[in-house]
C-alpha atoms as a PDB file:
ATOM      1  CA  UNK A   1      26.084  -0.123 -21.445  1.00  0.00           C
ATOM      2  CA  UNK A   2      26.161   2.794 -18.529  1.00  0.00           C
ATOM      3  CA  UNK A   3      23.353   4.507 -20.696  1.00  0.00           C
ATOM      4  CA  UNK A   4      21.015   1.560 -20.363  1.00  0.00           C
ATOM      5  CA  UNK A   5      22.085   0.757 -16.912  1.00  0.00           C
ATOM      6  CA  UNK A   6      21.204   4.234 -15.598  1.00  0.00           C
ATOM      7  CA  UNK A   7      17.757   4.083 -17.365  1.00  0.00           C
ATOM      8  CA  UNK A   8      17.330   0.607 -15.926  1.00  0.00           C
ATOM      9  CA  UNK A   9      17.801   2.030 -12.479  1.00  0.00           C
ATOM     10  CA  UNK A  10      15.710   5.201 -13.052  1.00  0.00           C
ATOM     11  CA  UNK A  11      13.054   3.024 -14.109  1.00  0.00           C
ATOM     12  CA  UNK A  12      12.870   0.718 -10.877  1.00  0.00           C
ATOM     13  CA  UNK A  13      12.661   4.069  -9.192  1.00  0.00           C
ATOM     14  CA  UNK A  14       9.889   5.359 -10.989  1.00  0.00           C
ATOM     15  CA  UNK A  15       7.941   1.922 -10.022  1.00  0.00           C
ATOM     16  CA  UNK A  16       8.765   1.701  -6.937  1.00  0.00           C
ATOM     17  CA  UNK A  17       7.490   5.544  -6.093  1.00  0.00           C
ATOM     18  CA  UNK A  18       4.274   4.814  -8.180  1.00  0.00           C
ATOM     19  CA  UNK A  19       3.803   1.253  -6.194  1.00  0.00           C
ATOM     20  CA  UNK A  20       4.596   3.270  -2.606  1.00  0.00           C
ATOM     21  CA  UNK A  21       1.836   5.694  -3.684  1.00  0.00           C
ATOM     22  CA  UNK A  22      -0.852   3.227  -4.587  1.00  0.00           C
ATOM     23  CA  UNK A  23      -0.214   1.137  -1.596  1.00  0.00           C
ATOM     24  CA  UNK A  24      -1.400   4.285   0.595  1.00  0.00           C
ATOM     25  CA  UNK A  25      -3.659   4.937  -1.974  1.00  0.00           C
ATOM     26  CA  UNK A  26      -6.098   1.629  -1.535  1.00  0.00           C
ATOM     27  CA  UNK A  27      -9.292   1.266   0.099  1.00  0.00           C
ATOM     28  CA  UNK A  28      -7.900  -0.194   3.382  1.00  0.00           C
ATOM     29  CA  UNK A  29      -5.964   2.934   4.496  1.00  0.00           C
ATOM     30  CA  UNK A  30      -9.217   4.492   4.803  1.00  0.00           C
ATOM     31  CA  UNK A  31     -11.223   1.559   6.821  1.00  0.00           C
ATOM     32  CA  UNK A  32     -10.926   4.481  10.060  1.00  0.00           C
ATOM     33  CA  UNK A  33     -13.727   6.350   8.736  1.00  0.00           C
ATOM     34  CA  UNK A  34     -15.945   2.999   9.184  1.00  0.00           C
ATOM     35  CA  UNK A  35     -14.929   2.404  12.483  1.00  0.00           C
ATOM     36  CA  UNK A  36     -16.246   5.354  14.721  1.00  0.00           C
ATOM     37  CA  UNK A  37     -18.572   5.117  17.877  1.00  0.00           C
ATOM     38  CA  UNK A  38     -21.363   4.855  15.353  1.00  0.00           C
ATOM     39  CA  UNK A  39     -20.339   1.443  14.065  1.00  0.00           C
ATOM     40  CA  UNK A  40     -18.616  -0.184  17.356  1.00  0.00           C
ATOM     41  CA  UNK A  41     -19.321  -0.109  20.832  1.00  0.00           C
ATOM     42  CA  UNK A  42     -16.679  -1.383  23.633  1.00  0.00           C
ATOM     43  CA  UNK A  43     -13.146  -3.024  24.289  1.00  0.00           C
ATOM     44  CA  UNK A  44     -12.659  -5.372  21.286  1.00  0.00           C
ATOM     45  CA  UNK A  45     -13.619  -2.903  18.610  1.00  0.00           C
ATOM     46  CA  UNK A  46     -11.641  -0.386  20.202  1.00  0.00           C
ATOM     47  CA  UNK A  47      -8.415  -3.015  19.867  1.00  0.00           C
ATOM     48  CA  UNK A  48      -9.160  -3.871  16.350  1.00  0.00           C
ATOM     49  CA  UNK A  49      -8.843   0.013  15.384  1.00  0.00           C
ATOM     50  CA  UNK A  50      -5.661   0.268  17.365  1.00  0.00           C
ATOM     51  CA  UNK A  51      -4.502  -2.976  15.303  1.00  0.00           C
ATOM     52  CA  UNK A  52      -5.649  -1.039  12.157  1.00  0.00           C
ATOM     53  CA  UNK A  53      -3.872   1.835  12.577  1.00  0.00           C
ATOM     54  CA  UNK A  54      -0.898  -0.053  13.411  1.00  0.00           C
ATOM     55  CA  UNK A  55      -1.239  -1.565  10.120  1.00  0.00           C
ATOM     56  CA  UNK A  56      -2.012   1.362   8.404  1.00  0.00           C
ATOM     57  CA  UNK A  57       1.380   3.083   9.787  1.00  0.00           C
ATOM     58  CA  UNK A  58       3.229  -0.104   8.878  1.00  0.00           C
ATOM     59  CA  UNK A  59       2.193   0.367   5.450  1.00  0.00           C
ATOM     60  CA  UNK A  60       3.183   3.937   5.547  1.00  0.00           C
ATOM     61  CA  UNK A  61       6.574   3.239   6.864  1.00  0.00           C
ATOM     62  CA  UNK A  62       6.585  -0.239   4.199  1.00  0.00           C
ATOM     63  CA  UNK A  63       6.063   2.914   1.201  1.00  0.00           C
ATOM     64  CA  UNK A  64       8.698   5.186   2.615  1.00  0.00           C
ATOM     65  CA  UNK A  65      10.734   2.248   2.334  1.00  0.00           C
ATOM     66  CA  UNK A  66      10.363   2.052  -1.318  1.00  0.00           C
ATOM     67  CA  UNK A  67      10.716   5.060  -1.692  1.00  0.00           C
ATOM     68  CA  UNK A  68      13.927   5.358   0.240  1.00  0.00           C
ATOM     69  CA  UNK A  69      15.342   2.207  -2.061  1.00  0.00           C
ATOM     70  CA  UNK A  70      14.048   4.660  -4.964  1.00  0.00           C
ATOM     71  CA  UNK A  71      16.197   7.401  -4.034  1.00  0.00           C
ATOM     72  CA  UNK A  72      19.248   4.963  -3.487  1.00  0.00           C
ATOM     73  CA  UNK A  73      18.470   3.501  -6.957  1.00  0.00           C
ATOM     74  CA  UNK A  74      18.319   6.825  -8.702  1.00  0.00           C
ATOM     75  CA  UNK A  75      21.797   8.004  -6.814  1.00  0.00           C
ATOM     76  CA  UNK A  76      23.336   4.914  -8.485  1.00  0.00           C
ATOM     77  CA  UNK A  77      22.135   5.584 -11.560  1.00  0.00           C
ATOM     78  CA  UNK A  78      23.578   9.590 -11.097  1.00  0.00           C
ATOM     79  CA  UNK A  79      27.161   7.751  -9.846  1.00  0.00           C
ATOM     80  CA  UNK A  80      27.197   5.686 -13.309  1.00  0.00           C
ATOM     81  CA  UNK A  81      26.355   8.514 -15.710  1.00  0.00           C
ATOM     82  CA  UNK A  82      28.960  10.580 -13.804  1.00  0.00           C
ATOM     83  CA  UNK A  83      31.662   7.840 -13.800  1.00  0.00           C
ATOM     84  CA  UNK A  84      30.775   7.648 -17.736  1.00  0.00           C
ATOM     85  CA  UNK A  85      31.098  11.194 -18.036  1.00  0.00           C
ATOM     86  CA  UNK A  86      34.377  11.291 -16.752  1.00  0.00           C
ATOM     87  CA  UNK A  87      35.651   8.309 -18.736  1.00  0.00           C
ATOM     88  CA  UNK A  88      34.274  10.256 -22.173  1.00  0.00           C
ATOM     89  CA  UNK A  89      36.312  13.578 -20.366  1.00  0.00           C
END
């Protein structure tokens, strides 16, 4: 049961790194390159790309979040196959 609950756990990891990558990955975390001095003049559009880059970097920080639950997720899938290991010993 260790086996499978190890593999379970490595498995959640693996989709939470590949959802953390294509969240930074989508179309929206590259809306900046629309929004220059080109496209918008004055104080509003200057506030909404403040407010999109403070979305942007929550997103970022949302994906190293995963991530960081990925790397707890794979540690407690090392801690069971080394408890099993030992109990085999």
């Amino acid at each position: 049961m260790t086996h499978h609950q190890s593999t379970a756990l490595r498995q959640r990891a693996h989709r939470l790194r590949r959802f953390a990558e294509q969240i930074e990955c989508t179309p929206a975390m590259s809306l900046e390159r629309h929004a220059t001095v080109d496209t918008w003049r004055g104080p509003r559009p200057e506030e909404c790309l403040q407010l999109l880059h403070q979305a942007q970097h929550r997103i970022h920080e949302t994906a190293e979040e995963l991530r960081r639950h990925a790397w707890l997720l794979d540690q407690q899938a090392d801690e069971l196959e080394l408890a099993a290991a030992a109990v085999l010993s």
